[in-house]
C-alpha atoms as a PDB file:
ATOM      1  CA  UNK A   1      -0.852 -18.174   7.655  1.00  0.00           C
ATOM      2  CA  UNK A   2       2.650 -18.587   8.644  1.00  0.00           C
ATOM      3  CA  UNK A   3       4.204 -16.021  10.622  1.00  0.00           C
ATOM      4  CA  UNK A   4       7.240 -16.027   8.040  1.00  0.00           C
ATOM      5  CA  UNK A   5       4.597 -14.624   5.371  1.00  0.00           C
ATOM      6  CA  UNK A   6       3.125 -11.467   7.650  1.00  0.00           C
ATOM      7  CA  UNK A   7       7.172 -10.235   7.622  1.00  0.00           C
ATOM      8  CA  UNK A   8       7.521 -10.356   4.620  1.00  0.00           C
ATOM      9  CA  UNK A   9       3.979  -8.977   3.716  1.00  0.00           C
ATOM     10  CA  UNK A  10       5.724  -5.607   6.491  1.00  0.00           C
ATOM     11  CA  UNK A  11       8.786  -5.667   4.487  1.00  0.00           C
ATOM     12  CA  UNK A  12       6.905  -5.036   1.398  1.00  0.00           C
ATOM     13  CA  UNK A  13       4.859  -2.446   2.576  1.00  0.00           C
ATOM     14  CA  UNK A  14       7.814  -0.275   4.194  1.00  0.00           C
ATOM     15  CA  UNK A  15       9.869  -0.924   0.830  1.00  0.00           C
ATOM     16  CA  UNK A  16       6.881  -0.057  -0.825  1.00  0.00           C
ATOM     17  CA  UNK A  17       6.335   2.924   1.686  1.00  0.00           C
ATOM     18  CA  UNK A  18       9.941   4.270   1.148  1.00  0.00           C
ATOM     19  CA  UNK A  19       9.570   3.796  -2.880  1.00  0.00           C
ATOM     20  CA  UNK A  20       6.215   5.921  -2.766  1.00  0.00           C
ATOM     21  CA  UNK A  21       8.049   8.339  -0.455  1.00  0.00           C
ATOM     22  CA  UNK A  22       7.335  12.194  -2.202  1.00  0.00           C
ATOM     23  CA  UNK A  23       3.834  10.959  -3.475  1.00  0.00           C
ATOM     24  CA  UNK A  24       3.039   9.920   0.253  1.00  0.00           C
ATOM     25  CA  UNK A  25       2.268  12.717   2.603  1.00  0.00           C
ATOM     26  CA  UNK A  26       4.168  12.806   5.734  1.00  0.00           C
ATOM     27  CA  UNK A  27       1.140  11.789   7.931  1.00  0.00           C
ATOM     28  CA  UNK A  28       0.011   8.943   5.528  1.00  0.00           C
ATOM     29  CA  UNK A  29       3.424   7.867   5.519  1.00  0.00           C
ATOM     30  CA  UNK A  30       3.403   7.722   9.417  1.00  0.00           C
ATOM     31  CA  UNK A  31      -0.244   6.027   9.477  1.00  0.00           C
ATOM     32  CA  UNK A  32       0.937   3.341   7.262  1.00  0.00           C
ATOM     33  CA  UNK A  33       4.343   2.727   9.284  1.00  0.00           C
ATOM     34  CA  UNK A  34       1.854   2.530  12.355  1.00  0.00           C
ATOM     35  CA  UNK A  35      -0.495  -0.022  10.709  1.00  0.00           C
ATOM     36  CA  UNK A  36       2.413  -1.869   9.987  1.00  0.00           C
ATOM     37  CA  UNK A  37       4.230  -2.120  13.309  1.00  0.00           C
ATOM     38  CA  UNK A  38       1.127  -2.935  15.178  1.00  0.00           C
ATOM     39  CA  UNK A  39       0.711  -5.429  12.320  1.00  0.00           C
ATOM     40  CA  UNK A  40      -2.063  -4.622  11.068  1.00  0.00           C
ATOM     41  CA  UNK A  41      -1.399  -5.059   7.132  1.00  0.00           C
ATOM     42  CA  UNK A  42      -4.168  -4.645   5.450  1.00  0.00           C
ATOM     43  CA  UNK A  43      -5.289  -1.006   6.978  1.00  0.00           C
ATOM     44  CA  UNK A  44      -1.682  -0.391   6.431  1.00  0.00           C
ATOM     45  CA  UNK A  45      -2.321  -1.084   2.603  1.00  0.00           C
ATOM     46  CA  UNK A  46      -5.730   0.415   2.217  1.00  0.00           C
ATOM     47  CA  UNK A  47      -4.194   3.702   3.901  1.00  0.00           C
ATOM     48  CA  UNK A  48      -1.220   3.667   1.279  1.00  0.00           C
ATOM     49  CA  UNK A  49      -3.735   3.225  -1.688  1.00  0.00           C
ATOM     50  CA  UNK A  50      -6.428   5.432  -0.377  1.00  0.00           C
ATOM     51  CA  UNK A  51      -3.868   8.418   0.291  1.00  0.00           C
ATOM     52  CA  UNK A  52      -2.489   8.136  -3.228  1.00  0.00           C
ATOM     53  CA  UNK A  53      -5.874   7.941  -4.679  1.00  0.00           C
ATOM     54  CA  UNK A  54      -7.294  10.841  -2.629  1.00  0.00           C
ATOM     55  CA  UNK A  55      -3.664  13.117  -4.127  1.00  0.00           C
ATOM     56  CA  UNK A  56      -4.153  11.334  -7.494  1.00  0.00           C
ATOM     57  CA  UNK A  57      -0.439  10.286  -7.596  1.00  0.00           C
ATOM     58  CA  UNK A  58       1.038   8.440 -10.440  1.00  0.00           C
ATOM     59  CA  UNK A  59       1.257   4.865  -9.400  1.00  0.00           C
ATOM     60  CA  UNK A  60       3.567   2.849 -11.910  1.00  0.00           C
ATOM     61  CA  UNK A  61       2.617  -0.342 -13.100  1.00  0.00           C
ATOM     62  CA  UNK A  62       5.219  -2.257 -11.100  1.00  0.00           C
ATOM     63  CA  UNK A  63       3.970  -0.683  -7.795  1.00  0.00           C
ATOM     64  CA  UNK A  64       0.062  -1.031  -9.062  1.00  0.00           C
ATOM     65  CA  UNK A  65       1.473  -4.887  -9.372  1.00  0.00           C
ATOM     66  CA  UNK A  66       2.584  -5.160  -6.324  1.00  0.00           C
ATOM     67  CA  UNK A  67       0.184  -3.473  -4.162  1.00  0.00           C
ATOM     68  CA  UNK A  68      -2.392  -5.895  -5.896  1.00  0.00           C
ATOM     69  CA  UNK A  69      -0.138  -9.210  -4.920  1.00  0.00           C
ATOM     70  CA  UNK A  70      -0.176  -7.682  -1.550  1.00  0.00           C
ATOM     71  CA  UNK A  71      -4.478  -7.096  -1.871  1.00  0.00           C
ATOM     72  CA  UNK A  72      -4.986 -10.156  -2.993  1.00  0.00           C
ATOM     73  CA  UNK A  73      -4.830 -12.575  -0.033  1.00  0.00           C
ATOM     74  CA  UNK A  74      -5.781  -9.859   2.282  1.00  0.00           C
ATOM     75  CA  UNK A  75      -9.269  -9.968   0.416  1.00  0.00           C
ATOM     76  CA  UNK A  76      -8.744  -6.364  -0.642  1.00  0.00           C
ATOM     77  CA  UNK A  77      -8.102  -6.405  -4.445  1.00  0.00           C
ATOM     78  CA  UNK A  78     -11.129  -4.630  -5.424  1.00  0.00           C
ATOM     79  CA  UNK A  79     -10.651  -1.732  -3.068  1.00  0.00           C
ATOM     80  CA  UNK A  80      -7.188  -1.440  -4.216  1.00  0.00           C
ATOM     81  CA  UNK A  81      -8.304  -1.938  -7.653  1.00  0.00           C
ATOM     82  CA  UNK A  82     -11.172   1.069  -7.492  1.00  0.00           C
ATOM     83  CA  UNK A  83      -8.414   3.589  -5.602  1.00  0.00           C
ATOM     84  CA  UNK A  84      -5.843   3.198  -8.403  1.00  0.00           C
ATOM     85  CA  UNK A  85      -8.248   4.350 -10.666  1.00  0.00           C
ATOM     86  CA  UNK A  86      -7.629   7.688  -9.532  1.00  0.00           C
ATOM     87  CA  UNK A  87      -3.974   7.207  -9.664  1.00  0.00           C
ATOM     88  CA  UNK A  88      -2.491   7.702 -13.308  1.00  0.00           C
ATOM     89  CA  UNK A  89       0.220   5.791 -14.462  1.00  0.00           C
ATOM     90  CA  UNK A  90       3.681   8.388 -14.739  1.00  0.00           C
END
């Protein structure tokens, strides 16, 4: 993959980070910004996903949607898919 494509897969997981920000706990919000500047993505995501699922935070369709665009190519959509289920929709 292009080097282009892992910035902009970082660029949507801080925006996504500082959109989540209030449903994220401080330290999950810290993990993921560490995942992400050592890029490593995809722990980056799961730790997003798996700290909203573990404070069953409402997750709104257009973040669910993105965070599954973001799964996808990773090879991650199912364990995104099975955390959100514990996240209701606001």
């Amino acid at each position: 993959m292009e080097p282009d494509y892992f910035m902009w897969v970082a660029a949507e997981l801080r925006e996504l980070a500082s959109r989540l920000r209030g449903r994220l706990s401080d330290s999950a919000e810290r993990l993921v910004e560490e995942y992400v500047s050592v890029n490593e993505l995809g722990l980056a995501l799961e730790s997003l996903v798996d700290a909203l699922a573990e404070a069953e935070q409402p997750v709104s369709a257009d973040e669910r949607a993105t965070m599954l665009a973001l799964a996808n190519p990773m090879g991650l959509q199912d364990e995104v898919t099975r955390a959100l289920a514990f996240c209701p929709l606001p």
